[in-house]
C-alpha atoms as a PDB file:
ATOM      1  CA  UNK A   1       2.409   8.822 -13.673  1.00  0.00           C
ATOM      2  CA  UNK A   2       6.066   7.954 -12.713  1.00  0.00           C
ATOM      3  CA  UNK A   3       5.406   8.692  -8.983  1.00  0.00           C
ATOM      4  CA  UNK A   4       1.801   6.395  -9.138  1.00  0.00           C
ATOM      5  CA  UNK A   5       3.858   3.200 -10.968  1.00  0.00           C
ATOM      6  CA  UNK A   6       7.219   3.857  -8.461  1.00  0.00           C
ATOM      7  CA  UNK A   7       4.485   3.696  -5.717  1.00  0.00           C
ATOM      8  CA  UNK A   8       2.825   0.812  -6.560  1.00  0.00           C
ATOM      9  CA  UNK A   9       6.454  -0.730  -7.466  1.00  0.00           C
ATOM     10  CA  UNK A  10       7.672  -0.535  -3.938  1.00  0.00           C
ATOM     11  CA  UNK A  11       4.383  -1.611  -2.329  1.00  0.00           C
ATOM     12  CA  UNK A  12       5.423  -4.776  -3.406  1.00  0.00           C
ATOM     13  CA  UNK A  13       8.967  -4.536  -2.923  1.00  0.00           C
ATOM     14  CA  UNK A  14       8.899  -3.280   0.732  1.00  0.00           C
ATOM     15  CA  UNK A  15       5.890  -5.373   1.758  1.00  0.00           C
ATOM     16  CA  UNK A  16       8.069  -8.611   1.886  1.00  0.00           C
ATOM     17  CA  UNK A  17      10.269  -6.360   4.166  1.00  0.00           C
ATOM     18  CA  UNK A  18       8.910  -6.340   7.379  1.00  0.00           C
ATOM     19  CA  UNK A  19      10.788  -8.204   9.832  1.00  0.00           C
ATOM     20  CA  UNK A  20      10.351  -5.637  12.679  1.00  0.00           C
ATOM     21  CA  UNK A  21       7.703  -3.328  14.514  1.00  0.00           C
ATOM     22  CA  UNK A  22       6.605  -0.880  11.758  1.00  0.00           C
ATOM     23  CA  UNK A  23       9.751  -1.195   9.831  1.00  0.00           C
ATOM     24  CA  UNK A  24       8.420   1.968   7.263  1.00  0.00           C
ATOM     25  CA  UNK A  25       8.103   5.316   8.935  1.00  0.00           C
ATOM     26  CA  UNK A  26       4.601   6.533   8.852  1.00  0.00           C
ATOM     27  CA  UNK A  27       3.933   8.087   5.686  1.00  0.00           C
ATOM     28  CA  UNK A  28       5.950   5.628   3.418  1.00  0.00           C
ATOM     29  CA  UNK A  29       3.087   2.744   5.386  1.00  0.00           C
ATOM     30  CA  UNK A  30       0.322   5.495   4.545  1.00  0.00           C
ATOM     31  CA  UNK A  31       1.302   5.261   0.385  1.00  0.00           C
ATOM     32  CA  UNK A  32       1.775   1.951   0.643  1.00  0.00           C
ATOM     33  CA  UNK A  33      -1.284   0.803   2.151  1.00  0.00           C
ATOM     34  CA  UNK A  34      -3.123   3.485   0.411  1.00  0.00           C
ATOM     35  CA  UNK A  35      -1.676   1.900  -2.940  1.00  0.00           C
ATOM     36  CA  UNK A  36      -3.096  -1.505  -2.054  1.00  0.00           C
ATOM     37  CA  UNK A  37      -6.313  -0.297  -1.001  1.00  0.00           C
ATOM     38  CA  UNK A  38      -6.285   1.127  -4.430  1.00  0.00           C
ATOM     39  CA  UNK A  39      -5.089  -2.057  -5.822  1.00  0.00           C
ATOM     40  CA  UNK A  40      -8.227  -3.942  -4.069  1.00  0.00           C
ATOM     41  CA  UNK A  41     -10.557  -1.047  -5.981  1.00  0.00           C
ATOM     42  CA  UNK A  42      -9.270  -1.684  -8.937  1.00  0.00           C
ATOM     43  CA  UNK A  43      -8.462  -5.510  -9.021  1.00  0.00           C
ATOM     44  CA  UNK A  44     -11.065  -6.574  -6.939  1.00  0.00           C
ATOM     45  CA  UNK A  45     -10.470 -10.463  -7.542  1.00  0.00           C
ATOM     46  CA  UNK A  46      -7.122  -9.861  -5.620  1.00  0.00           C
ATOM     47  CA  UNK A  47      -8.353  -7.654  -3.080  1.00  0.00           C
ATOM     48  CA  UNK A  48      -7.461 -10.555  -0.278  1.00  0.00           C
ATOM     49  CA  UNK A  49      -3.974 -10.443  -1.910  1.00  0.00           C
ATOM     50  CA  UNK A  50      -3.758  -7.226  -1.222  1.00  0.00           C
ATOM     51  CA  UNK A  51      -5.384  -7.122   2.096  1.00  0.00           C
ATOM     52  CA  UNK A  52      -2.896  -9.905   3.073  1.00  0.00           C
ATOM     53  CA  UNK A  53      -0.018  -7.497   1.975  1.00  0.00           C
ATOM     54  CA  UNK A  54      -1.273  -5.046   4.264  1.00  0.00           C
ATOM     55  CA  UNK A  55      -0.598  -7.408   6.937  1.00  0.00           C
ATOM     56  CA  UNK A  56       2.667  -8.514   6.540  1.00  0.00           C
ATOM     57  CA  UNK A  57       3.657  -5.073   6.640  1.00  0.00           C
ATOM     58  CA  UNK A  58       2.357  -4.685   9.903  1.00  0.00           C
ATOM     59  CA  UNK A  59       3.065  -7.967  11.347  1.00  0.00           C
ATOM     60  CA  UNK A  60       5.104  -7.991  14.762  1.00  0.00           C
ATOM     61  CA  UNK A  61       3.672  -4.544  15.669  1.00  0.00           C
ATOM     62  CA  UNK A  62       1.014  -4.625  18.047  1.00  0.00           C
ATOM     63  CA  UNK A  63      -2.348  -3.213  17.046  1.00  0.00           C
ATOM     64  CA  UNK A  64      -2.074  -0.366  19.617  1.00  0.00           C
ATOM     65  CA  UNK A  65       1.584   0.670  17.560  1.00  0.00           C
ATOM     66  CA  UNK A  66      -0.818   0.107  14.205  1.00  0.00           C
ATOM     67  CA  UNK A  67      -3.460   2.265  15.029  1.00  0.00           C
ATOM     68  CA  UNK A  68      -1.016   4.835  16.146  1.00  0.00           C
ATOM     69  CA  UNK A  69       0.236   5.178  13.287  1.00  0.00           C
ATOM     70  CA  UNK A  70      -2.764   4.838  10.958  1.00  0.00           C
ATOM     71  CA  UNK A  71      -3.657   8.257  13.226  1.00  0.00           C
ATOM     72  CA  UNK A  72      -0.671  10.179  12.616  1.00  0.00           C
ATOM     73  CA  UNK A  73      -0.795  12.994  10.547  1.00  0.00           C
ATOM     74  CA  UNK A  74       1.977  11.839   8.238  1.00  0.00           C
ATOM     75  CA  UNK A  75       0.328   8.747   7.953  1.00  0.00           C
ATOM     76  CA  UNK A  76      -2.791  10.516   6.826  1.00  0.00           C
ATOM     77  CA  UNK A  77      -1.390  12.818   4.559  1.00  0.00           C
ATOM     78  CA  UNK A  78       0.507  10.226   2.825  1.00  0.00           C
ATOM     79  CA  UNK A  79      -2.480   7.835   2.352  1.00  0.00           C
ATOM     80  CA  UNK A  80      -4.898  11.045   1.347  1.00  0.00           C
ATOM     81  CA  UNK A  81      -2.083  12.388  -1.512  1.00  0.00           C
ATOM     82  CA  UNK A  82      -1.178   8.830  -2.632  1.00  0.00           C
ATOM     83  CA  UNK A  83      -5.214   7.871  -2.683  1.00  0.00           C
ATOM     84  CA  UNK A  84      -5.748  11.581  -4.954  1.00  0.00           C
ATOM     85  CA  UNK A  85      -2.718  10.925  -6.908  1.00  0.00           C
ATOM     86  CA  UNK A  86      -3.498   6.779  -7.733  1.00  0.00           C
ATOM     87  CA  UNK A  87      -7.113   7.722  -8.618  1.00  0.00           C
ATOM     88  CA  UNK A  88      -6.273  10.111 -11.140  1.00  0.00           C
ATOM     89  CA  UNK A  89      -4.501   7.046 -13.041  1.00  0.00           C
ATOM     90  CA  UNK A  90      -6.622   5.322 -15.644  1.00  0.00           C
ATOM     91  CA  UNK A  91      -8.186   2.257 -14.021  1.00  0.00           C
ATOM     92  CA  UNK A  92      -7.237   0.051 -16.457  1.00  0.00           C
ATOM     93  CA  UNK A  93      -3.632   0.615 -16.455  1.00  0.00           C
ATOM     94  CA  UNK A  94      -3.481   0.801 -12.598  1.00  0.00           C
ATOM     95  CA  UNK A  95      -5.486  -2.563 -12.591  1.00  0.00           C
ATOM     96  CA  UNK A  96      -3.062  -4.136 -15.102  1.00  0.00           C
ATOM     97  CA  UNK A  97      -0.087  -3.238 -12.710  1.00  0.00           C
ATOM     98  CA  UNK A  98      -1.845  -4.207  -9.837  1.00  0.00           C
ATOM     99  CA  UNK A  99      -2.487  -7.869 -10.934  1.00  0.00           C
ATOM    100  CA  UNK A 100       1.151  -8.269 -12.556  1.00  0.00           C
ATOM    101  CA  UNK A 101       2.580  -7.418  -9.078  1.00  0.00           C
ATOM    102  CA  UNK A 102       0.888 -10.113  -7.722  1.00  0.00           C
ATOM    103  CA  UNK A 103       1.977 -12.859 -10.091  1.00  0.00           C
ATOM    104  CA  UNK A 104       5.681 -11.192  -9.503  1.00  0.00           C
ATOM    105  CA  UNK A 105       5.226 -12.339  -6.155  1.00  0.00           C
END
């Protein structure tokens, strides 16, 4: 449960963080995004919140660099374990984190 709240935790603390092309290597982008995709499950009135999110961490990267690494492998796995890991949490408590990052913002 640690690893599911540290992950959602710095979703929101690297996400203001990108200032250059794909500033996160590829799996740390994989459980973040995969963290706010979870976040838009489970919170679905701030699902364009998190959707937004998902953009500044991309932004200044072209979408050729984006879907590059949305392909790799350690993108993949990272998203896929993050994704297995977040939906074993239960919803409620993962919803009530996910809507108390965004008023953090």
């Amino acid at each position: 449960m640690k690893f599911r709240l540290a992950c959602l935790s710095l979703v929101f603390g690297l996400s203001s963080l990108a200032f250059a092309k794909l500033p996160l290597p590829n799996d740390a982008l994989g459980k973040i995004e995969a963290a706010l995709d979870h976040c838009a499950r489970v919170n679905p009135k701030g699902a364009p919140a998190y959707q937004e999110k998902k953009k500044i961490l991309v932004q200044g990267a072209s979408g050729e660099e984006v879907t590059k690494a949305r392909s790799s492998k350690e993108y993949q796995d990272a998203y896929d374990q993050a994704t297995a890991e977040l939906g074993q949490e239960p919803v409620e408590q993962t919803a009530k984190t996910c809507a108390a990052a965004l008023k953090s913002d």
